[in-house]
C-alpha atoms as a PDB file:
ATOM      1  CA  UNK A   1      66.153 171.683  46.728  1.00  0.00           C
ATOM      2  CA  UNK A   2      67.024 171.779  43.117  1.00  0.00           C
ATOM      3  CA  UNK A   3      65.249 168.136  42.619  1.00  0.00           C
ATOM      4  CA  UNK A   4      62.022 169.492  44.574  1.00  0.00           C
ATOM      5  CA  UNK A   5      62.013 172.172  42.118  1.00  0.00           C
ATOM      6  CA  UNK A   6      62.278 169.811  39.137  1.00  0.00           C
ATOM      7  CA  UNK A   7      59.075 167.870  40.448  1.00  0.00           C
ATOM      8  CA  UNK A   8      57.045 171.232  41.236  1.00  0.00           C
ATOM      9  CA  UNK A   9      57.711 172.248  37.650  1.00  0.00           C
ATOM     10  CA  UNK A  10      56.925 168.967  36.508  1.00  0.00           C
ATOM     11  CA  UNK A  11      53.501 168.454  38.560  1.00  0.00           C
ATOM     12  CA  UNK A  12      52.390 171.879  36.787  1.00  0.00           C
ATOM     13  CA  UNK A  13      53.468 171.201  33.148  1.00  0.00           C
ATOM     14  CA  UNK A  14      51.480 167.991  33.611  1.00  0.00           C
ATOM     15  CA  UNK A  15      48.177 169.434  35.409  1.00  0.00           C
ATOM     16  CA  UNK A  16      48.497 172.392  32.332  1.00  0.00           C
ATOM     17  CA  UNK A  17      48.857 169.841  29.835  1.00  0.00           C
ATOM     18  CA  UNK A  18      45.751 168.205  31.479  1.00  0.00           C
ATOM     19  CA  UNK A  19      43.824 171.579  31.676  1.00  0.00           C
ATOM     20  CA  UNK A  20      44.226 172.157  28.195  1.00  0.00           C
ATOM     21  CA  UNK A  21      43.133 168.697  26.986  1.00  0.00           C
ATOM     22  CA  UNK A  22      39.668 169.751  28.828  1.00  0.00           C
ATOM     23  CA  UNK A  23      39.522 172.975  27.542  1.00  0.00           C
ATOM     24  CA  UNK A  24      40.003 172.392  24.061  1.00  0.00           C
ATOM     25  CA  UNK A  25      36.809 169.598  24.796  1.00  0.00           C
ATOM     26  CA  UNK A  26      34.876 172.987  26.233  1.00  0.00           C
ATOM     27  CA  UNK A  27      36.544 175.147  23.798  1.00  0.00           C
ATOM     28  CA  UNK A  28      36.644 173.506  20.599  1.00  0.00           C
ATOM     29  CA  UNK A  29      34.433 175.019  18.238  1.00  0.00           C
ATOM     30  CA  UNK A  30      34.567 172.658  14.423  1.00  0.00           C
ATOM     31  CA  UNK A  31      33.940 173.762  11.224  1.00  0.00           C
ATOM     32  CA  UNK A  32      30.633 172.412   9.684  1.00  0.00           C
ATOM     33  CA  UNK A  33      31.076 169.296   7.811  1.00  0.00           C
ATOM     34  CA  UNK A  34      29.144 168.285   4.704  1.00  0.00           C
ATOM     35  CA  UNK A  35      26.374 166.021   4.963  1.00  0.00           C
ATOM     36  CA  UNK A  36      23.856 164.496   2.604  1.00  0.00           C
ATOM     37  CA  UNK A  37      21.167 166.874   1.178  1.00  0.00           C
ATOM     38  CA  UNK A  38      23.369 169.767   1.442  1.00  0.00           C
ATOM     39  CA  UNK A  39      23.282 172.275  -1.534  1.00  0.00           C
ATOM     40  CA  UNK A  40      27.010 173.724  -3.216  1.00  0.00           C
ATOM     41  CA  UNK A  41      27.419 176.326  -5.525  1.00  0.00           C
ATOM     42  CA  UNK A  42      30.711 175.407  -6.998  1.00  0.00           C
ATOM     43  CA  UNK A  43      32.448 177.931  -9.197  1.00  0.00           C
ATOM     44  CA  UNK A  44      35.391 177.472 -11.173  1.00  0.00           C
ATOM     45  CA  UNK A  45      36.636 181.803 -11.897  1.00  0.00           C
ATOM     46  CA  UNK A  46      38.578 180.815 -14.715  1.00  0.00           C
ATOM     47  CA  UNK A  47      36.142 178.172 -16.353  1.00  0.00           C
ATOM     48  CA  UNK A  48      32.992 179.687 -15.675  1.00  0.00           C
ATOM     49  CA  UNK A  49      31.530 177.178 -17.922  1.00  0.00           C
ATOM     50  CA  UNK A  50      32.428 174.391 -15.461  1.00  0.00           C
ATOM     51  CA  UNK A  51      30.228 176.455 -12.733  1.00  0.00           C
ATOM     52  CA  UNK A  52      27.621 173.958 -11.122  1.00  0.00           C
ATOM     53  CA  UNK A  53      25.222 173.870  -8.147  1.00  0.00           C
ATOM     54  CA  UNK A  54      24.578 170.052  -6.831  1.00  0.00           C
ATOM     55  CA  UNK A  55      23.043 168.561  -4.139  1.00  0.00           C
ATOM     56  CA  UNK A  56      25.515 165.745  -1.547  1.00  0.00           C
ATOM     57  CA  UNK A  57      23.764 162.193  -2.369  1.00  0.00           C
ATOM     58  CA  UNK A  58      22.869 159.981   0.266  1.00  0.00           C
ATOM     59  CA  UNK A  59      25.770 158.012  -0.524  1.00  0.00           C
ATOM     60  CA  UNK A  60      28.092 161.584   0.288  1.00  0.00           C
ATOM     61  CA  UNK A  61      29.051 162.239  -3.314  1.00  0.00           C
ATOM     62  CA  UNK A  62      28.345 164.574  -5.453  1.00  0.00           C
ATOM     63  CA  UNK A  63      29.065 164.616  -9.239  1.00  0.00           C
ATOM     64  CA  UNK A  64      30.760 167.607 -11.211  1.00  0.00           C
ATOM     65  CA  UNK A  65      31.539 167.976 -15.165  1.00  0.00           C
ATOM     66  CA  UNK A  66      34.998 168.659 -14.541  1.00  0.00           C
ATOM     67  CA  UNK A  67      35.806 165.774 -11.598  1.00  0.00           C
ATOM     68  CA  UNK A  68      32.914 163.117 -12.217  1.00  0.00           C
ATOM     69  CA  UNK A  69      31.671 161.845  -8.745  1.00  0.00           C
ATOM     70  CA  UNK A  70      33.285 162.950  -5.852  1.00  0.00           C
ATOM     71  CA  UNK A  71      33.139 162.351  -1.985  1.00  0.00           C
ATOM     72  CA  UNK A  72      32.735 165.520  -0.239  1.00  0.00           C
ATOM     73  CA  UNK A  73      30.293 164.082   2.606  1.00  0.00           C
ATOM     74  CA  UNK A  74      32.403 164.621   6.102  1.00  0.00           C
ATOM     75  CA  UNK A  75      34.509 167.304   4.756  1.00  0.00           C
ATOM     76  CA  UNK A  76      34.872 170.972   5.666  1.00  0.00           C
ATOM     77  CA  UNK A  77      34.047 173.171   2.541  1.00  0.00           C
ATOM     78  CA  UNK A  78      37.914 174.158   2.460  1.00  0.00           C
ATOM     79  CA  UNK A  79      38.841 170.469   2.300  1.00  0.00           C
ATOM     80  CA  UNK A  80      35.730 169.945  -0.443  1.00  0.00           C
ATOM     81  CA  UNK A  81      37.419 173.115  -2.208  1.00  0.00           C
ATOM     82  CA  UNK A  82      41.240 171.525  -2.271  1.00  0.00           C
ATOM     83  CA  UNK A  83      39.326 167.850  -3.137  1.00  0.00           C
ATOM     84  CA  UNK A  84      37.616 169.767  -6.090  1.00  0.00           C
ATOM     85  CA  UNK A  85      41.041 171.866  -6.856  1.00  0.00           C
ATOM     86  CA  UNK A  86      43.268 168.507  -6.985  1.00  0.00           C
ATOM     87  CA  UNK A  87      40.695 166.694  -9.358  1.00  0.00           C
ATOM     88  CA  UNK A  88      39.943 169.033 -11.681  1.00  0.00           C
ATOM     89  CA  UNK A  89      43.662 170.209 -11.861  1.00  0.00           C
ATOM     90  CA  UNK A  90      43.746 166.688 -14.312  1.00  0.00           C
ATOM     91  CA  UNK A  91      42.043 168.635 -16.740  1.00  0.00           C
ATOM     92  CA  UNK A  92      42.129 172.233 -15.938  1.00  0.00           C
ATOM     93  CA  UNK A  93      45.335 174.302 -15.769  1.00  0.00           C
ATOM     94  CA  UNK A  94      45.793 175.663 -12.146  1.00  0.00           C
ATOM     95  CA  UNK A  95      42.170 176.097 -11.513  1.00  0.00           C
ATOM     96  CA  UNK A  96      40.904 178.382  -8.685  1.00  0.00           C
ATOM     97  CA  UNK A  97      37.560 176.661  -7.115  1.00  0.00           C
ATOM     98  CA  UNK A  98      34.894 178.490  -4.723  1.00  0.00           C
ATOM     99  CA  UNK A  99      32.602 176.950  -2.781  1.00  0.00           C
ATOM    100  CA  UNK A 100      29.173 178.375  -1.405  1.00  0.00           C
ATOM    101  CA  UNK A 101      27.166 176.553   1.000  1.00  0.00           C
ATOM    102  CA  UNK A 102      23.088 177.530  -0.466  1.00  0.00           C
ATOM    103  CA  UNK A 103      21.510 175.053   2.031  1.00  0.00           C
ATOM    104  CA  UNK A 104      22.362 172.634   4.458  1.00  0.00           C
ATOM    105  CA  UNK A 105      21.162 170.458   7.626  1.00  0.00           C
ATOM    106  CA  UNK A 106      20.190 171.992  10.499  1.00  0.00           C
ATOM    107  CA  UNK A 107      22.808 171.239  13.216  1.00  0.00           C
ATOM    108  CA  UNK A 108      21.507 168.670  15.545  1.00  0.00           C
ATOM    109  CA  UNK A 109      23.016 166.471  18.396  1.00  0.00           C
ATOM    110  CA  UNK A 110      21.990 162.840  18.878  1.00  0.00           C
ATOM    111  CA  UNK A 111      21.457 160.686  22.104  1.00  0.00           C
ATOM    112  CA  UNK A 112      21.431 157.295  22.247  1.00  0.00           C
ATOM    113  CA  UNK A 113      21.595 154.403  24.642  1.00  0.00           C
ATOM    114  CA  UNK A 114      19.443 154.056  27.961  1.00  0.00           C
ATOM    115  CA  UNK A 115      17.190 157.341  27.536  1.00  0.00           C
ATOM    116  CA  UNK A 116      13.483 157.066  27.114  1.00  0.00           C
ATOM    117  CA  UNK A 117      13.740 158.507  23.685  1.00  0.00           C
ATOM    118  CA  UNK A 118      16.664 157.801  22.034  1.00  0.00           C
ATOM    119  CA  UNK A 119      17.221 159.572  18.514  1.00  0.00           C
ATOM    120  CA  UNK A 120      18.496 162.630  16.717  1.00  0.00           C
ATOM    121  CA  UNK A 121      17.026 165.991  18.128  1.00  0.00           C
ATOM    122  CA  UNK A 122      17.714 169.842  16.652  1.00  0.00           C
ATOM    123  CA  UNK A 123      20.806 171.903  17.722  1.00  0.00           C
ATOM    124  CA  UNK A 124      19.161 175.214  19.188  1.00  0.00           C
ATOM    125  CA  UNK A 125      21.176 177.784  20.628  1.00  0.00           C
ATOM    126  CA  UNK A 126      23.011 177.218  23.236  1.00  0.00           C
ATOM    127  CA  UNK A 127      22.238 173.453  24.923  1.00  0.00           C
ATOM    128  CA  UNK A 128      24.207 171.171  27.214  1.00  0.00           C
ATOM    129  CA  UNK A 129      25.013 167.576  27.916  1.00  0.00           C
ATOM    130  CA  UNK A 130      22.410 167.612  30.644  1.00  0.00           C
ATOM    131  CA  UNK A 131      19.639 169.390  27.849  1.00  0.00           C
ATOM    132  CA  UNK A 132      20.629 166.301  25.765  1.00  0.00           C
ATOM    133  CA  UNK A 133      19.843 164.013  27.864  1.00  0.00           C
ATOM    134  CA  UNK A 134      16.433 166.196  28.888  1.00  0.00           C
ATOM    135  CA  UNK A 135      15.506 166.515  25.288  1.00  0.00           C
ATOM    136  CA  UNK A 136      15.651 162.770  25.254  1.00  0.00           C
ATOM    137  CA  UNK A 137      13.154 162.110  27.749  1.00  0.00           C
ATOM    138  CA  UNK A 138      15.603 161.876  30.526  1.00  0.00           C
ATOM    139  CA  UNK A 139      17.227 158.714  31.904  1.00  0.00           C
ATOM    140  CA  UNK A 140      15.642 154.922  31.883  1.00  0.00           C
ATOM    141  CA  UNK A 141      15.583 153.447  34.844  1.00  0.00           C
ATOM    142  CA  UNK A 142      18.698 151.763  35.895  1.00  0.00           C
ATOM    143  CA  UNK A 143      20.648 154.098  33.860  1.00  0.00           C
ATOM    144  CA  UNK A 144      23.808 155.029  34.755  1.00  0.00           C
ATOM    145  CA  UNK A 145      23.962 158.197  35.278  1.00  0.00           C
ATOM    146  CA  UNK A 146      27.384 158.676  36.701  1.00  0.00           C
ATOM    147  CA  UNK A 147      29.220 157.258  33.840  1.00  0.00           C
ATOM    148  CA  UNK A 148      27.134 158.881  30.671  1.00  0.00           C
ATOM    149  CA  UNK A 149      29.935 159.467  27.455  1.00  0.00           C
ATOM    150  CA  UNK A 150      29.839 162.123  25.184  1.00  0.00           C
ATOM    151  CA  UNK A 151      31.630 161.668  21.531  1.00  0.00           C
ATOM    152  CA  UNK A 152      33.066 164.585  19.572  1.00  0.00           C
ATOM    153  CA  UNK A 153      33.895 164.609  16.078  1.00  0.00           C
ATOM    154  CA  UNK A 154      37.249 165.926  15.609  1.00  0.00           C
ATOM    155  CA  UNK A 155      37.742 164.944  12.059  1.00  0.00           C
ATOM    156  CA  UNK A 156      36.284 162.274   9.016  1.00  0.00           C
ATOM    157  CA  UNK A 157      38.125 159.492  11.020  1.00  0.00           C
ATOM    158  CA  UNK A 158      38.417 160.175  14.942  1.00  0.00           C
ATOM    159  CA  UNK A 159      36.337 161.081  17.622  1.00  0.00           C
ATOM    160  CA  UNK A 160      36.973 162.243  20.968  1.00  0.00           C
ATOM    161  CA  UNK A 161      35.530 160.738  23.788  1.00  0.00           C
ATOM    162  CA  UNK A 162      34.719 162.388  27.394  1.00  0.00           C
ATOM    163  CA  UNK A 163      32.948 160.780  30.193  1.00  0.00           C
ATOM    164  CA  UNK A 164      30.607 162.486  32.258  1.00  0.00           C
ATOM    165  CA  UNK A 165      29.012 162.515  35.667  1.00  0.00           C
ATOM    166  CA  UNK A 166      25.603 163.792  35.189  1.00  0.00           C
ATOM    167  CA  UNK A 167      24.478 163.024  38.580  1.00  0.00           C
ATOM    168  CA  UNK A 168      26.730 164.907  39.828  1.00  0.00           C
ATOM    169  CA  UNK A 169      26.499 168.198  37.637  1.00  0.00           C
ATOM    170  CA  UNK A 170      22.816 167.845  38.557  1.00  0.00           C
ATOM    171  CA  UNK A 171      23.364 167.474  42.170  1.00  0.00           C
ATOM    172  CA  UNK A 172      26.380 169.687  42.941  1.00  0.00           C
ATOM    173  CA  UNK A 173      25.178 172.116  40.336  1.00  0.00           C
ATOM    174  CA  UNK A 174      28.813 171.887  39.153  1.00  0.00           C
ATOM    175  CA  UNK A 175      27.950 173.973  35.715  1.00  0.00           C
ATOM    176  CA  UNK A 176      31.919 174.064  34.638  1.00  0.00           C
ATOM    177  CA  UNK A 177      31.260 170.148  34.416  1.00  0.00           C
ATOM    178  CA  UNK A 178      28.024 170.842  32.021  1.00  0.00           C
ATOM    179  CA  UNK A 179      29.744 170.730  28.898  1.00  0.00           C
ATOM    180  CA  UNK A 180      28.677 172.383  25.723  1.00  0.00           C
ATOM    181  CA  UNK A 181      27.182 170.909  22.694  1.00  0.00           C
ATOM    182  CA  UNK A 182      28.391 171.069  19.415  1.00  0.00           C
ATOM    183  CA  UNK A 183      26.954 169.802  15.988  1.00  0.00           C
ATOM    184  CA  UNK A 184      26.736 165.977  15.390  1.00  0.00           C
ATOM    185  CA  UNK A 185      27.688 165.966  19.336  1.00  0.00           C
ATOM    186  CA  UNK A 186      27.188 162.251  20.385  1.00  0.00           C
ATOM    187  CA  UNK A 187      25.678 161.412  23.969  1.00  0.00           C
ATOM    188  CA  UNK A 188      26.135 157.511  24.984  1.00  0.00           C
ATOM    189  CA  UNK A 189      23.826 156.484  28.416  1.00  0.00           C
ATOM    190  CA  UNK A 190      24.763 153.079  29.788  1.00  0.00           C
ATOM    191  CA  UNK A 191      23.144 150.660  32.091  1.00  0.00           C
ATOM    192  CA  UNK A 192      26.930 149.592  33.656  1.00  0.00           C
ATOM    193  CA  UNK A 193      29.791 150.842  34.023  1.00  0.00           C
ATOM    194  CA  UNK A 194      31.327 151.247  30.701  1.00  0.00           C
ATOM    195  CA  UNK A 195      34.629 150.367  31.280  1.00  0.00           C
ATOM    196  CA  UNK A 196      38.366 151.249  30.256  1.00  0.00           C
ATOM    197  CA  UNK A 197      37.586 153.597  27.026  1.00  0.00           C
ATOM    198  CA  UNK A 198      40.381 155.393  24.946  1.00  0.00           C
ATOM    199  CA  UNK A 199      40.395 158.951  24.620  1.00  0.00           C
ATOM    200  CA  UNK A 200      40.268 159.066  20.804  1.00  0.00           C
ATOM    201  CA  UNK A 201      38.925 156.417  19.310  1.00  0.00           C
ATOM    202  CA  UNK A 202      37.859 155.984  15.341  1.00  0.00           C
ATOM    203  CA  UNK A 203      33.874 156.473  13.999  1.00  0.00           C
ATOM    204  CA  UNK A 204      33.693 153.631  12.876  1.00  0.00           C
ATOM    205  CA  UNK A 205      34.012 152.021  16.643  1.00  0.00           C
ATOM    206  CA  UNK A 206      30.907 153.937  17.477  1.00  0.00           C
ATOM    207  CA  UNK A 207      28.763 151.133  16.182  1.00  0.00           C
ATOM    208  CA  UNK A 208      29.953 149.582  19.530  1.00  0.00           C
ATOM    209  CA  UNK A 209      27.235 152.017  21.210  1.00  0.00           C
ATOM    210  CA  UNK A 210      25.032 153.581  18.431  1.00  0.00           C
ATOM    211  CA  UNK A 211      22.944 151.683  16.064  1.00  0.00           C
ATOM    212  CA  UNK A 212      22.635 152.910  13.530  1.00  0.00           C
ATOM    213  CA  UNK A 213      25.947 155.111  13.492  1.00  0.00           C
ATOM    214  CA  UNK A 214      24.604 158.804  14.722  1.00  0.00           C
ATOM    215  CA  UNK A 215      26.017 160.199  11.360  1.00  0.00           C
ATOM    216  CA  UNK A 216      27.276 159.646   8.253  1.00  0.00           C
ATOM    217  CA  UNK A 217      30.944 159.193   7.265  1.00  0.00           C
END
């Protein structure tokens, strides 16, 4: 009895822990990240002097008086703030930085893969996996539509990586299944079955199924 116990408690803990891993894919909501052509008010409230607005370069940097250049493209605006905060601490005695965001990219969700038009398309309001893929064009024949991945961004280096039965969703009208979409939300459309894929898996690796990569790093 006791041992039958054990496994029943078990088998739940694991199908929780499972549950959770989907919801936080459903649930997660990320901070915006910096991206080229966004605008930052930087202020420095005990060096006002040192105050700047600049514009994130193509490359992802921007440059400050008080830091030089500086990476900042794939950051949140706290992390930019702490970046800025370390840097300028060489030169500035515990300096307290602020950061406004004046103008940035319109979020946007990309699509790539076997789709009749595969490319970057605006974030608006509330959209799915299956609006994705509708905004796109729809599938190309022979696509497979049973297998389609979706990659979230879940910080500068990682993304997290959920596969998807459209077909399905469409058929079944299984909406729980319709995940979602979040900024710089990645949607992958195969001809094949993709394969063993790992969970998490590092941007970088995404040149495996975008070309070129869906955003910048």
């Amino acid at each position: 009895m006791i041992s039958a116990l054990r496994a029943a408690t078990a088998a739940i803990a694991i199908m929780t822990a499972a549950g959770a891993g989907e919801a936080a894919l459903h649930q997660r909501v990320d901070r915006y990240r910096l991206q080229p052509s966004d605008v930052l008010e930087v202020r420095f409230r005990f060096s006002p002097e040192f105050n700047e607005t600049v514009s994130v370069q193509p490359d992802g940097f921007i440059t400050l008086q008080v830091t030089g250049d500086l990476k900042v493209a794939g950051f949140t605006v706290p992390e930019a703030t702490q970046e800025i905060v370390q840097k300028s601490a060489k030169v500035l005695h515990d300096p307290e930085v602020t950061i406004a965001l004046k103008e940035f990219v319109k979020p946007a969700f990309y699509v790539g893969g076997n789709v009749v038009k595969p490319g970057k398309f605006e974030l608006r309001g509330e959209m799915t996996v299956t609006d994705a893929i509708t905004s796109a064009g729809g599938f190309s024949p022979g696509s497979k539509d049973t297998d389609v991945l979706l990659f979230r961004r879940i910080s500068r280096e990682m993304v997290e990586v959920k596969r998807i039965d459209v077909k399905r969703t469409i058929e079944k009208e299984a909406l729980r299944e319709d995940i979602g979409l979040q900024p710089n939300d990645s949607i992958y459309v195969s001809k094949s079955w993709v394969g063993k894929i790992d969970r998490f898996m590092q941007v970088t690796r995404l040149g495996m199924y975008f070309n070129p990569l869906p955003f910048k790093f």
